[in-house]
N, C-alpha and C. Protein backbone atom coordinates (compact mmCIF):
# COMPACT_ATOMS: atom_id res chain seq x y z
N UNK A 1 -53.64 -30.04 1.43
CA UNK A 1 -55.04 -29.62 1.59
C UNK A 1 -55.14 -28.55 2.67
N UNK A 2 -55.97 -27.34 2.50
CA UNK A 2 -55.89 -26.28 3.21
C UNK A 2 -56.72 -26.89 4.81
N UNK A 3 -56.50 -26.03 5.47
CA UNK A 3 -57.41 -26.56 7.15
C UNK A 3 -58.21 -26.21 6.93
N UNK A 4 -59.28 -26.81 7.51
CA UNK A 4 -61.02 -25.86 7.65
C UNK A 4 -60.77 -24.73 8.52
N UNK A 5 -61.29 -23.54 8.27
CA UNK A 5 -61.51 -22.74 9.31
C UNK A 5 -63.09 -22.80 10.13
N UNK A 6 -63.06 -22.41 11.12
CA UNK A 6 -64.34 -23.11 12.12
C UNK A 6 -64.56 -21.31 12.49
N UNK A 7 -65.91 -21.77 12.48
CA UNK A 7 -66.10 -20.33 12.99
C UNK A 7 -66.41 -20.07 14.73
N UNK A 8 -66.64 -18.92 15.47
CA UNK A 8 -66.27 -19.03 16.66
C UNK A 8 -67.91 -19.81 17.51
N UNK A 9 -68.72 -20.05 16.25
CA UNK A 9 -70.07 -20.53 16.75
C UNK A 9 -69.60 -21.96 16.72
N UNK A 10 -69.19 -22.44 15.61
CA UNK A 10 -68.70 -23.86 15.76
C UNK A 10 -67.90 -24.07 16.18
N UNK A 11 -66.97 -23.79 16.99
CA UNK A 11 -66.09 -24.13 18.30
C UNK A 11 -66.94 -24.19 19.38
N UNK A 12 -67.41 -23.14 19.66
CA UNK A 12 -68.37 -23.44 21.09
C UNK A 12 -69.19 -24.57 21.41
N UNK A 13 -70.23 -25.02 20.16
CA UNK A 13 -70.85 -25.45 19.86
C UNK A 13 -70.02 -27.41 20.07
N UNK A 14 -69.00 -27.22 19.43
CA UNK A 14 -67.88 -28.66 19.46
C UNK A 14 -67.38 -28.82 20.82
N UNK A 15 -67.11 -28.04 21.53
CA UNK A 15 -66.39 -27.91 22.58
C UNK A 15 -67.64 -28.36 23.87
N UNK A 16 -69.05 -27.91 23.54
CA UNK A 16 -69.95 -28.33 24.33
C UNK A 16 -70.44 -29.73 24.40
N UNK A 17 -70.09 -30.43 22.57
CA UNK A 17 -70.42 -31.73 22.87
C UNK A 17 -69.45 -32.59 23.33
N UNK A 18 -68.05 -32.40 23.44
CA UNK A 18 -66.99 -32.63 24.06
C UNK A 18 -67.45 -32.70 25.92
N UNK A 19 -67.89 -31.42 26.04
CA UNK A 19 -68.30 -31.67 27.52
C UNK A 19 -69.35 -32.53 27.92
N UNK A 20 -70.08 -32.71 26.92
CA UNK A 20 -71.36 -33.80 26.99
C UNK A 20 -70.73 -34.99 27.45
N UNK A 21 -69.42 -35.60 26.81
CA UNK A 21 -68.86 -36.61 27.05
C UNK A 21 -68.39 -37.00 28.27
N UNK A 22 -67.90 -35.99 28.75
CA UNK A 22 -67.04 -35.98 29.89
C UNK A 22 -68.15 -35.95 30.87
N UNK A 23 -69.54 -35.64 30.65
CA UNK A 23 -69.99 -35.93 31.86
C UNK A 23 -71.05 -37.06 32.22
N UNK A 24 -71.15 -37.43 30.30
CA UNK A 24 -71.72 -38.83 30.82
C UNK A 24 -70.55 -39.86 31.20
N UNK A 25 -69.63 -39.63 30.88
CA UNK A 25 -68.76 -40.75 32.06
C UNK A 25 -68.83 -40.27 33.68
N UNK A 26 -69.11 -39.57 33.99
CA UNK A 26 -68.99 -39.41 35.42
C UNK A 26 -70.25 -39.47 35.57
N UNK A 27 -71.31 -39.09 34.91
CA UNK A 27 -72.73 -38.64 35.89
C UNK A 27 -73.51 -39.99 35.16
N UNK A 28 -73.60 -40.76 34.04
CA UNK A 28 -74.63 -41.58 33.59
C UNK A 28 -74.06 -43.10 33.91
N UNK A 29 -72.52 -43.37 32.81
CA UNK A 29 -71.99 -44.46 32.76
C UNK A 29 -71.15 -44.51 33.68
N UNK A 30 -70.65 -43.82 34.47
CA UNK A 30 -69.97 -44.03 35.23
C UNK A 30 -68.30 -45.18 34.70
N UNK A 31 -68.37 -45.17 33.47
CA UNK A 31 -67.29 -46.09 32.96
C UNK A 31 -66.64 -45.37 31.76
N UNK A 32 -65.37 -45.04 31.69
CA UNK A 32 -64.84 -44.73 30.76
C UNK A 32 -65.18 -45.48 28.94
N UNK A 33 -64.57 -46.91 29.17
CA UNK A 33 -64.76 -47.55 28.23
C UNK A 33 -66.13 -47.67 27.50
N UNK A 34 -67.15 -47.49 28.62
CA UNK A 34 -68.49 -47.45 28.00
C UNK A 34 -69.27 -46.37 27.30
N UNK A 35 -68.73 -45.39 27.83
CA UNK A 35 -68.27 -43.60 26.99
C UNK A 35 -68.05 -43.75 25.93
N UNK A 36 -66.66 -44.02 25.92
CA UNK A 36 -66.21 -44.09 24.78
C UNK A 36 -66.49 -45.43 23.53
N UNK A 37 -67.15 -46.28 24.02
CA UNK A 37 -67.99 -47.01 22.99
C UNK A 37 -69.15 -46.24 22.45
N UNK A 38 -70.30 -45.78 23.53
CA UNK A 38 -71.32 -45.01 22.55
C UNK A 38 -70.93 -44.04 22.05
N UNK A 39 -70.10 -42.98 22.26
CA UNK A 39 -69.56 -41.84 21.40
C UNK A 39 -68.55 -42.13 20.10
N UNK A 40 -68.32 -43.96 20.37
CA UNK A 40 -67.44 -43.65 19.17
C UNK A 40 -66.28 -42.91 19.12
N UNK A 41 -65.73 -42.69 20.11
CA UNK A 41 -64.34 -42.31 20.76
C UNK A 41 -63.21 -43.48 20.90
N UNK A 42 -61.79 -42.67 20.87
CA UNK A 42 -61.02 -44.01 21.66
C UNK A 42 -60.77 -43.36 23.19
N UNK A 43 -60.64 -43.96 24.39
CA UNK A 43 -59.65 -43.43 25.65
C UNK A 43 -58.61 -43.01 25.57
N UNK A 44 -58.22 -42.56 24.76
CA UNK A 44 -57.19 -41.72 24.37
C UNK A 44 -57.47 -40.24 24.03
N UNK A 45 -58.65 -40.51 23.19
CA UNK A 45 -58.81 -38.91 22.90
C UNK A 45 -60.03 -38.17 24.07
N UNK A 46 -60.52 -39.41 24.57
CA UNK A 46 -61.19 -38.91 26.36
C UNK A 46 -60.69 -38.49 27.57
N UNK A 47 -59.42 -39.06 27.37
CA UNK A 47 -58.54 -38.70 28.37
C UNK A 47 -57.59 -37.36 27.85
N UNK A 48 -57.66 -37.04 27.01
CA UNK A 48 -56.85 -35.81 26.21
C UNK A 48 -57.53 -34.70 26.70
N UNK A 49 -59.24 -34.94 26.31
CA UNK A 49 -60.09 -33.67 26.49
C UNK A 49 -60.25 -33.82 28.07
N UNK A 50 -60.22 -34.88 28.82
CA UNK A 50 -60.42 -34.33 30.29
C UNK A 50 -59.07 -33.60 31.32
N UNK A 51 -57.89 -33.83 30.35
CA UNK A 51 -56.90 -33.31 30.75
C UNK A 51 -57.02 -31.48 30.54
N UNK A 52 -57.28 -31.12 29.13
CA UNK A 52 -57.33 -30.21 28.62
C UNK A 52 -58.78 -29.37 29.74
N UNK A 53 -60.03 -29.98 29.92
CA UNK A 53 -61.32 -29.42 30.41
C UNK A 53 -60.91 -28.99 32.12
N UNK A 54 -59.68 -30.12 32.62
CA UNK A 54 -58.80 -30.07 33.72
C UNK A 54 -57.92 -28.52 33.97
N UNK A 55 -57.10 -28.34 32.61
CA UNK A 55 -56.51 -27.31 33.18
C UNK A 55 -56.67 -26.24 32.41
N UNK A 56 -57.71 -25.75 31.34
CA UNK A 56 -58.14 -24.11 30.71
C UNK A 56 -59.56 -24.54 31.06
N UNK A 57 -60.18 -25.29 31.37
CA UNK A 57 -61.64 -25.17 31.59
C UNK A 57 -62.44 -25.29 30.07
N UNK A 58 -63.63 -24.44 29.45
CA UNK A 58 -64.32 -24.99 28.42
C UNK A 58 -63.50 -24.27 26.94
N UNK A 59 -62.64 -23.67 27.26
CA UNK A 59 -61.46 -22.94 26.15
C UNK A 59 -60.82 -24.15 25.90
N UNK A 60 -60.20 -25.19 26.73
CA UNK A 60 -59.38 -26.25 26.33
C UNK A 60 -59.95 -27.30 25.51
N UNK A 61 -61.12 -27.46 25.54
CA UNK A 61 -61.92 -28.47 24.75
C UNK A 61 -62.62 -27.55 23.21
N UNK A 62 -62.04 -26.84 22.85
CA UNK A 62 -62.24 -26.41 21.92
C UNK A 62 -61.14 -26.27 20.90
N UNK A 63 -61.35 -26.71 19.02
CA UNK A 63 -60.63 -27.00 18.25
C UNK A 63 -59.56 -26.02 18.25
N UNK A 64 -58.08 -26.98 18.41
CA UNK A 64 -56.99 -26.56 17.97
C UNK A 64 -55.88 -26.41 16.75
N UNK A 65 -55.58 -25.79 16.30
CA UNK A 65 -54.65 -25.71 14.86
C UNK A 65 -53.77 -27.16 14.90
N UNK A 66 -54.02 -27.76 13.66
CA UNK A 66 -52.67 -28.59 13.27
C UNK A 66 -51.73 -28.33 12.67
N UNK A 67 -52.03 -26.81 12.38
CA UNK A 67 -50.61 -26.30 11.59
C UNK A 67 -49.10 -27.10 12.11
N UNK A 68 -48.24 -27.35 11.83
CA UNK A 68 -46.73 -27.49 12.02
C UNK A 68 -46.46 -26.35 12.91
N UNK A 69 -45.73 -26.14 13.75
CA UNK A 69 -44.98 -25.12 14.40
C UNK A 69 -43.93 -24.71 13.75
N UNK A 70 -43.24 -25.32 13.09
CA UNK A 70 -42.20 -24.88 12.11
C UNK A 70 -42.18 -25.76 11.03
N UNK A 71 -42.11 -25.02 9.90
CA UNK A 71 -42.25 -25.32 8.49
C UNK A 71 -40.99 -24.65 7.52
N UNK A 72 -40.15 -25.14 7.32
CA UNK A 72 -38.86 -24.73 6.51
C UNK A 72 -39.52 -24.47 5.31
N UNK A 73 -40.15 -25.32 4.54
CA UNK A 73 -40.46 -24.99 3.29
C UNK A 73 -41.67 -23.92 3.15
N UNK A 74 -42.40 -23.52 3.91
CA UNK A 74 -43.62 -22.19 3.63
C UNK A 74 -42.86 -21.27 2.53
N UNK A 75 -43.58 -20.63 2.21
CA UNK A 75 -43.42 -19.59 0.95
C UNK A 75 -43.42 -18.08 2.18
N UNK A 76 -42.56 -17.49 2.19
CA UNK A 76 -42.45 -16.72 3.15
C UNK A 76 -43.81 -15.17 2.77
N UNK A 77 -44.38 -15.00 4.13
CA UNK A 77 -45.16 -13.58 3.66
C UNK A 77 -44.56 -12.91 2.94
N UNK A 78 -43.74 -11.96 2.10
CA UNK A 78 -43.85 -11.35 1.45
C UNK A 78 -44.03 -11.60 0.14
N UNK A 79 -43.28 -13.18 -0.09
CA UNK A 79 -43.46 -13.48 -1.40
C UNK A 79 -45.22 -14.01 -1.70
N UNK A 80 -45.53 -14.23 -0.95
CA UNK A 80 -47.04 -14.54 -0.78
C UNK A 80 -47.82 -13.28 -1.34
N UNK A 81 -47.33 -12.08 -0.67
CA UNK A 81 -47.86 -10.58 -0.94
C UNK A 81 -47.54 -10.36 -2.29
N UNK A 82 -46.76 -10.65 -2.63
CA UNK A 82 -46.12 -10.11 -4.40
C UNK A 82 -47.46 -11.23 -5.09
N UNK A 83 -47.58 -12.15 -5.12
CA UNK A 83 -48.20 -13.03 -5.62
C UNK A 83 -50.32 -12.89 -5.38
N UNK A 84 -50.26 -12.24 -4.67
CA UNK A 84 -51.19 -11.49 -4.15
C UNK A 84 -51.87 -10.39 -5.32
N UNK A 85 -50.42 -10.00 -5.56
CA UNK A 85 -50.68 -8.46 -6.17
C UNK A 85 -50.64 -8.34 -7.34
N UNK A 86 -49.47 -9.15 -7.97
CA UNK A 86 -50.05 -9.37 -9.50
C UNK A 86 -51.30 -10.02 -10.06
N UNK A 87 -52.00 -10.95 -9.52
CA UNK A 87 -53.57 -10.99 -10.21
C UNK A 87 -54.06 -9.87 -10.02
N UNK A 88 -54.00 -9.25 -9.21
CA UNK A 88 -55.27 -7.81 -8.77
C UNK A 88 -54.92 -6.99 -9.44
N UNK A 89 -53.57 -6.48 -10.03
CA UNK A 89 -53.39 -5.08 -10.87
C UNK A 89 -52.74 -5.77 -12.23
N UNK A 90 -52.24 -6.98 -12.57
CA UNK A 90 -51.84 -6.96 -13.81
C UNK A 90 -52.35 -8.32 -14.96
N UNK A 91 -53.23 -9.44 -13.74
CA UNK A 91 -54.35 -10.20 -14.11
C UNK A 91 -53.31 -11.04 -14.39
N UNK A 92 -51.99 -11.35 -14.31
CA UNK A 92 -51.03 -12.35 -14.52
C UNK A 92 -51.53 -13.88 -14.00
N UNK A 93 -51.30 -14.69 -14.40
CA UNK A 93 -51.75 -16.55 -14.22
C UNK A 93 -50.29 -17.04 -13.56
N UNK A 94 -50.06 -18.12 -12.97
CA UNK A 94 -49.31 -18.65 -12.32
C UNK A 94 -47.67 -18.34 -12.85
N UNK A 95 -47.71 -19.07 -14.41
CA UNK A 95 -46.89 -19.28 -15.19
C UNK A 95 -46.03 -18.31 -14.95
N UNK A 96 -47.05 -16.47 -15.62
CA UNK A 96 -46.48 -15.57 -15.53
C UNK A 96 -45.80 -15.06 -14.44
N UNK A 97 -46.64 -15.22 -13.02
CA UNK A 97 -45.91 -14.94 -11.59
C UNK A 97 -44.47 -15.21 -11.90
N UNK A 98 -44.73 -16.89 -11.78
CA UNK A 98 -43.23 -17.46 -11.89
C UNK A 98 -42.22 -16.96 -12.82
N UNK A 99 -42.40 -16.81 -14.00
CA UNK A 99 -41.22 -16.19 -14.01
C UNK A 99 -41.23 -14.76 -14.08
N UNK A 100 -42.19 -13.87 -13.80
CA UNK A 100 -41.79 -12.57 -12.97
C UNK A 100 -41.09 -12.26 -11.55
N UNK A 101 -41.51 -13.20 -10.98
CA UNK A 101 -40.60 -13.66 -9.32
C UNK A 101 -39.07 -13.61 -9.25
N UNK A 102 -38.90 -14.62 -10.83
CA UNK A 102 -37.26 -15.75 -10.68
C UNK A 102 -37.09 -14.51 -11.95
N UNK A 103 -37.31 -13.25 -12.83
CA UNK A 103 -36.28 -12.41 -13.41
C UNK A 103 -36.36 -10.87 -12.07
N UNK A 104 -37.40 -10.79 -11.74
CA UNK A 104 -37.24 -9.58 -11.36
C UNK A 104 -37.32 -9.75 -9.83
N UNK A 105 -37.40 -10.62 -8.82
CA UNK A 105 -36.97 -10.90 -7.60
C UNK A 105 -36.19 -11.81 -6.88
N UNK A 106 -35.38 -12.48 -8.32
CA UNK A 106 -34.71 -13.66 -7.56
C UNK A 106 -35.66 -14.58 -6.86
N UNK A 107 -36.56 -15.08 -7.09
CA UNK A 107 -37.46 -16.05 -5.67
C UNK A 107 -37.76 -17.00 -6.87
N UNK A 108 -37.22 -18.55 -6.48
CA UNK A 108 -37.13 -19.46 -7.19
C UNK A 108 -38.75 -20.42 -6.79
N UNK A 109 -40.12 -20.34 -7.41
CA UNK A 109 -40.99 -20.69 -6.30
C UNK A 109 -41.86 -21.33 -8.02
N UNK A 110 -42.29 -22.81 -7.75
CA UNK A 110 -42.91 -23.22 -8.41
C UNK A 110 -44.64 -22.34 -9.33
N UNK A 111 -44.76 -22.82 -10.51
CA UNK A 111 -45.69 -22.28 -10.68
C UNK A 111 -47.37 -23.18 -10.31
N UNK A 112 -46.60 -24.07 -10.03
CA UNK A 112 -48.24 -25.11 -9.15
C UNK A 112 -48.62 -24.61 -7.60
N UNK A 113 -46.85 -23.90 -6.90
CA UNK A 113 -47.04 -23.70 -5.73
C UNK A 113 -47.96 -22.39 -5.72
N UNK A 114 -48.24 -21.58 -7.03
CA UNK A 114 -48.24 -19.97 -6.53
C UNK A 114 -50.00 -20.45 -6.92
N UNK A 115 -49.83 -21.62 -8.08
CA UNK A 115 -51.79 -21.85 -8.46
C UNK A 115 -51.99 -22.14 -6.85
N UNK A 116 -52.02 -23.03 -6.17
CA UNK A 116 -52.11 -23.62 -5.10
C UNK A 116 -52.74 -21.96 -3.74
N UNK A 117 -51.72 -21.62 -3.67
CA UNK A 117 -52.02 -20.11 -2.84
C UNK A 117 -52.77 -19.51 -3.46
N UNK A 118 -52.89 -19.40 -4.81
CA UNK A 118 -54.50 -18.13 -5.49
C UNK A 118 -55.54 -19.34 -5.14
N UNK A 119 -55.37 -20.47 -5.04
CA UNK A 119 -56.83 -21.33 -5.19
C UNK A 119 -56.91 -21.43 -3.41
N UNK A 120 -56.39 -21.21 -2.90
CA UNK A 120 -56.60 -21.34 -1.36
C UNK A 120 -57.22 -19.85 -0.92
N UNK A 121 -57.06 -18.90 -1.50
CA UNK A 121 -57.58 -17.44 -1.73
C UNK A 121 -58.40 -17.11 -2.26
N UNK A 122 -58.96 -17.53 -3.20
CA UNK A 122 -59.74 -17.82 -4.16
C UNK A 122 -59.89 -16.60 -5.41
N UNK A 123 -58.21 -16.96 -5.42
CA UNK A 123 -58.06 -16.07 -6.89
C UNK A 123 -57.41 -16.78 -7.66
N UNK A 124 -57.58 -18.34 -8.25
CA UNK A 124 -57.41 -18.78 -8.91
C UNK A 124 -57.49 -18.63 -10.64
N UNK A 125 -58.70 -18.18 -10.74
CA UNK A 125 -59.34 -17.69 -12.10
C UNK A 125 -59.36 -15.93 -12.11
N UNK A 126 -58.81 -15.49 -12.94
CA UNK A 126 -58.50 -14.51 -13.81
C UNK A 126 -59.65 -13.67 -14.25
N UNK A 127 -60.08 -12.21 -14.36
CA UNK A 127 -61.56 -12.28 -14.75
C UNK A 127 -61.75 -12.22 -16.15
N UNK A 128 -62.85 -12.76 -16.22
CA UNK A 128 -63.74 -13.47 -17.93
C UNK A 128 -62.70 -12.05 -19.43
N UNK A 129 -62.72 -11.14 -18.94
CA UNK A 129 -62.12 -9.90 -19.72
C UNK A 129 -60.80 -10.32 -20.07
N UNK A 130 -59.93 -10.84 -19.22
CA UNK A 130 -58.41 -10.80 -19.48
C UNK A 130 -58.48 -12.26 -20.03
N UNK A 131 -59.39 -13.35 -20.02
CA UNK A 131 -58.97 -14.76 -20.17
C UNK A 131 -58.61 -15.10 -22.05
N UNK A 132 -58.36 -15.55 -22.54
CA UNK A 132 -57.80 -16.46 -23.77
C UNK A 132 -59.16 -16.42 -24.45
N UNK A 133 -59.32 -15.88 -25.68
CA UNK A 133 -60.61 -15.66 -26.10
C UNK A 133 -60.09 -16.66 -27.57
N UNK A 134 -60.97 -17.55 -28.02
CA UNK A 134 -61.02 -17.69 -29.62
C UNK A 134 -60.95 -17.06 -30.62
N UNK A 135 -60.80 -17.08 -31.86
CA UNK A 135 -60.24 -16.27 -32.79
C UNK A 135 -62.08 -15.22 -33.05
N UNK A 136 -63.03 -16.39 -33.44
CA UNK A 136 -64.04 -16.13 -33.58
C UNK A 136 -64.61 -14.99 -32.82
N UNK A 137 -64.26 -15.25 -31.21
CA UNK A 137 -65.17 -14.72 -30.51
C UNK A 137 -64.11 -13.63 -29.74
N UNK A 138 -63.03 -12.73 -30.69
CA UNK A 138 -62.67 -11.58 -30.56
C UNK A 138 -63.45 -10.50 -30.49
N UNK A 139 -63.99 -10.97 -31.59
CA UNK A 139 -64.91 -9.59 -32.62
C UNK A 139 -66.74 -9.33 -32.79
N UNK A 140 -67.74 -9.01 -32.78
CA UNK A 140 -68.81 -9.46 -32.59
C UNK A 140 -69.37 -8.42 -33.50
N UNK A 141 -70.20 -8.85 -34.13
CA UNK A 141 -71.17 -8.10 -35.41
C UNK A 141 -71.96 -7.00 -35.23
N UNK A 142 -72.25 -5.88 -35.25
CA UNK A 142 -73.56 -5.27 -34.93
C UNK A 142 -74.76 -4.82 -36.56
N UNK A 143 -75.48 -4.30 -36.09
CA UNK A 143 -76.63 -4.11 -36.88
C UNK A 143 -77.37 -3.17 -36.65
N UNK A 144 -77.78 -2.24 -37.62
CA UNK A 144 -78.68 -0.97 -36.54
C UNK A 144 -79.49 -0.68 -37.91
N UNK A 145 -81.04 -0.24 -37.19
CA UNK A 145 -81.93 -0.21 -38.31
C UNK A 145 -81.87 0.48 -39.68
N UNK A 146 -81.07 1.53 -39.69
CA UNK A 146 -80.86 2.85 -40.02
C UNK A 146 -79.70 2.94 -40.07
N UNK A 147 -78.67 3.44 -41.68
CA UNK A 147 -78.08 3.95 -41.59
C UNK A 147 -77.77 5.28 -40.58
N UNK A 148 -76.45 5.74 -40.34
CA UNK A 148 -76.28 6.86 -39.23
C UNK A 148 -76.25 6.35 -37.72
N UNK A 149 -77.05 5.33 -37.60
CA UNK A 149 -77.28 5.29 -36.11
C UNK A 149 -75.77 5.45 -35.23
N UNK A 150 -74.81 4.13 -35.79
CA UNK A 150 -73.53 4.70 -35.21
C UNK A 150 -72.75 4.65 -36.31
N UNK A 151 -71.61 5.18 -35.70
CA UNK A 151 -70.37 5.85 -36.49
C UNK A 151 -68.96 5.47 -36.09
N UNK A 152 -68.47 5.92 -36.85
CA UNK A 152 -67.05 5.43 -36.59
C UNK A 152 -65.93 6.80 -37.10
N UNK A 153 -65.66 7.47 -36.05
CA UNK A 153 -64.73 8.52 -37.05
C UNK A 153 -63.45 8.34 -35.89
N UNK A 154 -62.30 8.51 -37.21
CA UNK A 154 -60.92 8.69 -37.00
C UNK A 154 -60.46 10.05 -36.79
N UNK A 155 -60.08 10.80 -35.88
CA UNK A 155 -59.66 12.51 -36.15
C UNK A 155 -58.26 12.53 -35.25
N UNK A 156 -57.29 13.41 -35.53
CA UNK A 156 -56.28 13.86 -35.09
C UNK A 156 -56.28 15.09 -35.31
N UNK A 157 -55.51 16.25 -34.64
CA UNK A 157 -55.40 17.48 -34.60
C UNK A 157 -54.09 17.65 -34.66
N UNK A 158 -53.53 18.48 -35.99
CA UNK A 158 -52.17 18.69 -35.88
C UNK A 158 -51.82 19.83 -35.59
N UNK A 159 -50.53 20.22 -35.00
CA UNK A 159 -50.67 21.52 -35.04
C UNK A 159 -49.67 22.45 -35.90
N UNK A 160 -49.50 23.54 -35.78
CA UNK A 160 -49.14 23.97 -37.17
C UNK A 160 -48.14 24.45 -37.23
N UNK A 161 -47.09 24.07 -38.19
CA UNK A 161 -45.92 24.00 -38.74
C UNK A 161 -45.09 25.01 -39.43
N UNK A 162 -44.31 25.90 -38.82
CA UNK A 162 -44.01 26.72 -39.64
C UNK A 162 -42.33 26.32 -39.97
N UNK A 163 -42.67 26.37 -41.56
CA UNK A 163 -40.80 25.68 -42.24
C UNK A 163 -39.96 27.20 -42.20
N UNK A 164 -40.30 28.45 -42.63
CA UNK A 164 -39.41 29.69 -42.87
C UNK A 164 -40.35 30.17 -42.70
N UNK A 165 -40.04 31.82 -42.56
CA UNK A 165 -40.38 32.78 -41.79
C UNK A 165 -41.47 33.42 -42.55
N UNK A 166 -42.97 33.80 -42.63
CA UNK A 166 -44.12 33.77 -43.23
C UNK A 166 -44.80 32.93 -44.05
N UNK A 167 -43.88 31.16 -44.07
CA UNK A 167 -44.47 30.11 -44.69
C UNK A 167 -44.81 29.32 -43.67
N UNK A 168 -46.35 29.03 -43.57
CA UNK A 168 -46.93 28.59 -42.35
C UNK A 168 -47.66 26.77 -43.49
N UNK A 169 -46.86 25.59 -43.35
CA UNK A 169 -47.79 24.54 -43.52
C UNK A 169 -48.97 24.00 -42.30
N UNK A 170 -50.23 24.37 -43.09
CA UNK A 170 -51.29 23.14 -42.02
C UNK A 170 -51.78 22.11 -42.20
N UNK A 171 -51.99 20.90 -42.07
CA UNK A 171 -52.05 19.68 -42.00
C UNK A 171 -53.50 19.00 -41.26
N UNK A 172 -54.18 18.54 -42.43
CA UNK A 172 -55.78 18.09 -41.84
C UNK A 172 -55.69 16.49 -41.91
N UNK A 173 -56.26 16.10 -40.96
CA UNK A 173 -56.11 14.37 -40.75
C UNK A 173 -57.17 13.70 -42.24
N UNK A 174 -57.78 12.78 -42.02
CA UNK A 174 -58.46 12.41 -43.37
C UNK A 174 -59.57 11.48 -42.00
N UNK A 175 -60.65 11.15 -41.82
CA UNK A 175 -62.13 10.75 -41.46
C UNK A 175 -62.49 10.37 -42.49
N UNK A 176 -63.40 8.90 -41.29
CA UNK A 176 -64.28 7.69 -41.82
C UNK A 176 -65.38 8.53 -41.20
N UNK A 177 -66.87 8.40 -41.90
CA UNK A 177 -67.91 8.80 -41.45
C UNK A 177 -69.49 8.33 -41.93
N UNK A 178 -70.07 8.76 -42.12
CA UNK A 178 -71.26 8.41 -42.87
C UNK A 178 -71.45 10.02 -43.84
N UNK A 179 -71.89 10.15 -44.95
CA UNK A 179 -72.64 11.01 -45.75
C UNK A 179 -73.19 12.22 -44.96
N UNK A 180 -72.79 13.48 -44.62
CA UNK A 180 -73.38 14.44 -44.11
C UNK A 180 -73.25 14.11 -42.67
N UNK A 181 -72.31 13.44 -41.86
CA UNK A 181 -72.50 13.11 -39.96
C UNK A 181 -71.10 13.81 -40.03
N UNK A 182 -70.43 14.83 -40.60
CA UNK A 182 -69.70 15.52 -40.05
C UNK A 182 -69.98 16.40 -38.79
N UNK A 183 -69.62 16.46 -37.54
CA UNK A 183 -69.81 17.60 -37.00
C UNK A 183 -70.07 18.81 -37.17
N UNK A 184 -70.25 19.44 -36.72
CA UNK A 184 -70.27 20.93 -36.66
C UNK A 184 -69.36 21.32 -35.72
N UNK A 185 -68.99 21.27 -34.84
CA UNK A 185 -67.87 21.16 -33.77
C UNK A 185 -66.61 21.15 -34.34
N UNK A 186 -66.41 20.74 -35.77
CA UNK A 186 -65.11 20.22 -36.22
C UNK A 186 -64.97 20.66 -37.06
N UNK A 187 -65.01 22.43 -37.86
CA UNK A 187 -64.73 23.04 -39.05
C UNK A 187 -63.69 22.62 -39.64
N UNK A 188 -62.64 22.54 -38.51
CA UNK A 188 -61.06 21.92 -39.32
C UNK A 188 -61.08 20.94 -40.29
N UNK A 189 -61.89 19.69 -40.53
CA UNK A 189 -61.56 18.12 -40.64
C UNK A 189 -62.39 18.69 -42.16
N UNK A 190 -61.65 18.24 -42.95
CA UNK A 190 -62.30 18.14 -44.82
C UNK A 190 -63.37 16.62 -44.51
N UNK A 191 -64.02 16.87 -45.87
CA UNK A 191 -64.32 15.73 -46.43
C UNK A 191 -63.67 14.43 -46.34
N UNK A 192 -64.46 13.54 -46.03
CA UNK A 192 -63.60 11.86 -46.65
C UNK A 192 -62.68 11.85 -47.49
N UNK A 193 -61.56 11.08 -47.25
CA UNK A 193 -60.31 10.61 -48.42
C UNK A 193 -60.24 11.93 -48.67
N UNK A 194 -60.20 13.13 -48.02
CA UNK A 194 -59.15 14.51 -48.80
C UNK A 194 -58.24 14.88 -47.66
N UNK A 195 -57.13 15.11 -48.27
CA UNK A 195 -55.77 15.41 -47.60
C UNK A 195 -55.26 16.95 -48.28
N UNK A 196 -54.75 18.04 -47.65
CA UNK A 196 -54.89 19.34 -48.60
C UNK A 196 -53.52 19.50 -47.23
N UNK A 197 -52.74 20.39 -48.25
CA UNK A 197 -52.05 21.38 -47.33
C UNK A 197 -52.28 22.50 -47.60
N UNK A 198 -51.87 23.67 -47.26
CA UNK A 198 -52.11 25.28 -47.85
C UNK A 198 -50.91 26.10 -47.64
N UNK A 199 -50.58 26.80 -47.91
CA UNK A 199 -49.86 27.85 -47.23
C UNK A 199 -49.68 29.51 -47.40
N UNK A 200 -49.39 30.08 -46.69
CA UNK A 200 -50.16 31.18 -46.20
C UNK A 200 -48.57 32.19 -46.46
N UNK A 201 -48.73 33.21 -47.45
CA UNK A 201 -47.60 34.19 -47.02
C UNK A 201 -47.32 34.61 -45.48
């Protein structure tokens, strides 16, 4: 489970009711044990923070990391960075990391460990565009009042071919269109379904 991060208002804020404690044992109850009954403390962790309030002052009574100091098994920063970088430019899922890691970097690293680091990041999920779509919901219908409204044309431009020396072949693609939505822009392109070559002394 990841640590909470605290922000620098809620440290201060923790660290002040910490001092609250420490001074109703000296200034109200005058009794340790009785401190630490209404706060719901043990003398252990009262005597921790008056050690700490003892020697950094109100910095010492404020939350400290439980991280491990040394951790053999961490996933080292860089491999962290690679893992980083394939969701953001190639939208890859755990699975894929993993074995992009173990062919093309040698790094033998679970694929629960790499879900685990995107969900602590919060790049767990993939965006809605790249995800696993149903067969159904590939494709989607349209409708428009009016023939013409949209179109659909196929065009290529070839360019022109010469086999021997004053025999020039030219080559026209073939277009999907509607009835008369040829361009004007596009003298080259024939009619629907016609394919023509010519050639020219």
């Amino acid at each position: 489970m990841a640590e909470r991060v605290w922000s620098e208002k809620d440290l201060v804020r923790r660290a002040n009711r910490r001092l609250t404690v420490l001074r109703h044992a000296e200034e109200i109850s005058g009794n340790v044990a009785a401190t630490c009954r209404y706060y719901g403390i043990s003398r252990t962790v009262f005597y921790r923070w008056k050690r700490r309030y003892e020697d950094e002052g109100i910095d010492g009574l404020k939350d400290r990391s439980s991280a491990p100091l040394h951790c053999p098994t961490i996933t080292p920063p860089e491999v962290v960075e690679k893992i980083i970088h394939l969701p953001q430019h190639y939208h890859f899922g755990p699975l894929k990391i993993e074995m992009y890691l173990r062919r093309y970097h040698d790094q033998q690293i679970g694929h629960s460990t790499i879900y685990r680091i995107l969900k602590r990041l919060g790049m767990s999920r993939i965006p809605a565009s790249q995800r696993y779509k149903r067969h159904h919901q590939r494709w989607k219908r349209y409708e428009k009042q009016r023939p013409g409204h949209q179109l659909q044309i196929d065009v290529k431009f070839v360019e022109s071919i010469t086999a021997d020396a004053g025999r020039t072949k030219r080559y026209y693609a073939s277009h999907r269109a509607q009835p008369g939505s040829l361009p004007s822009s596009c003298p080259g392109l024939l009619p629907a379904q016609t394919r023509s070559r010519q050639r020219t002394p």
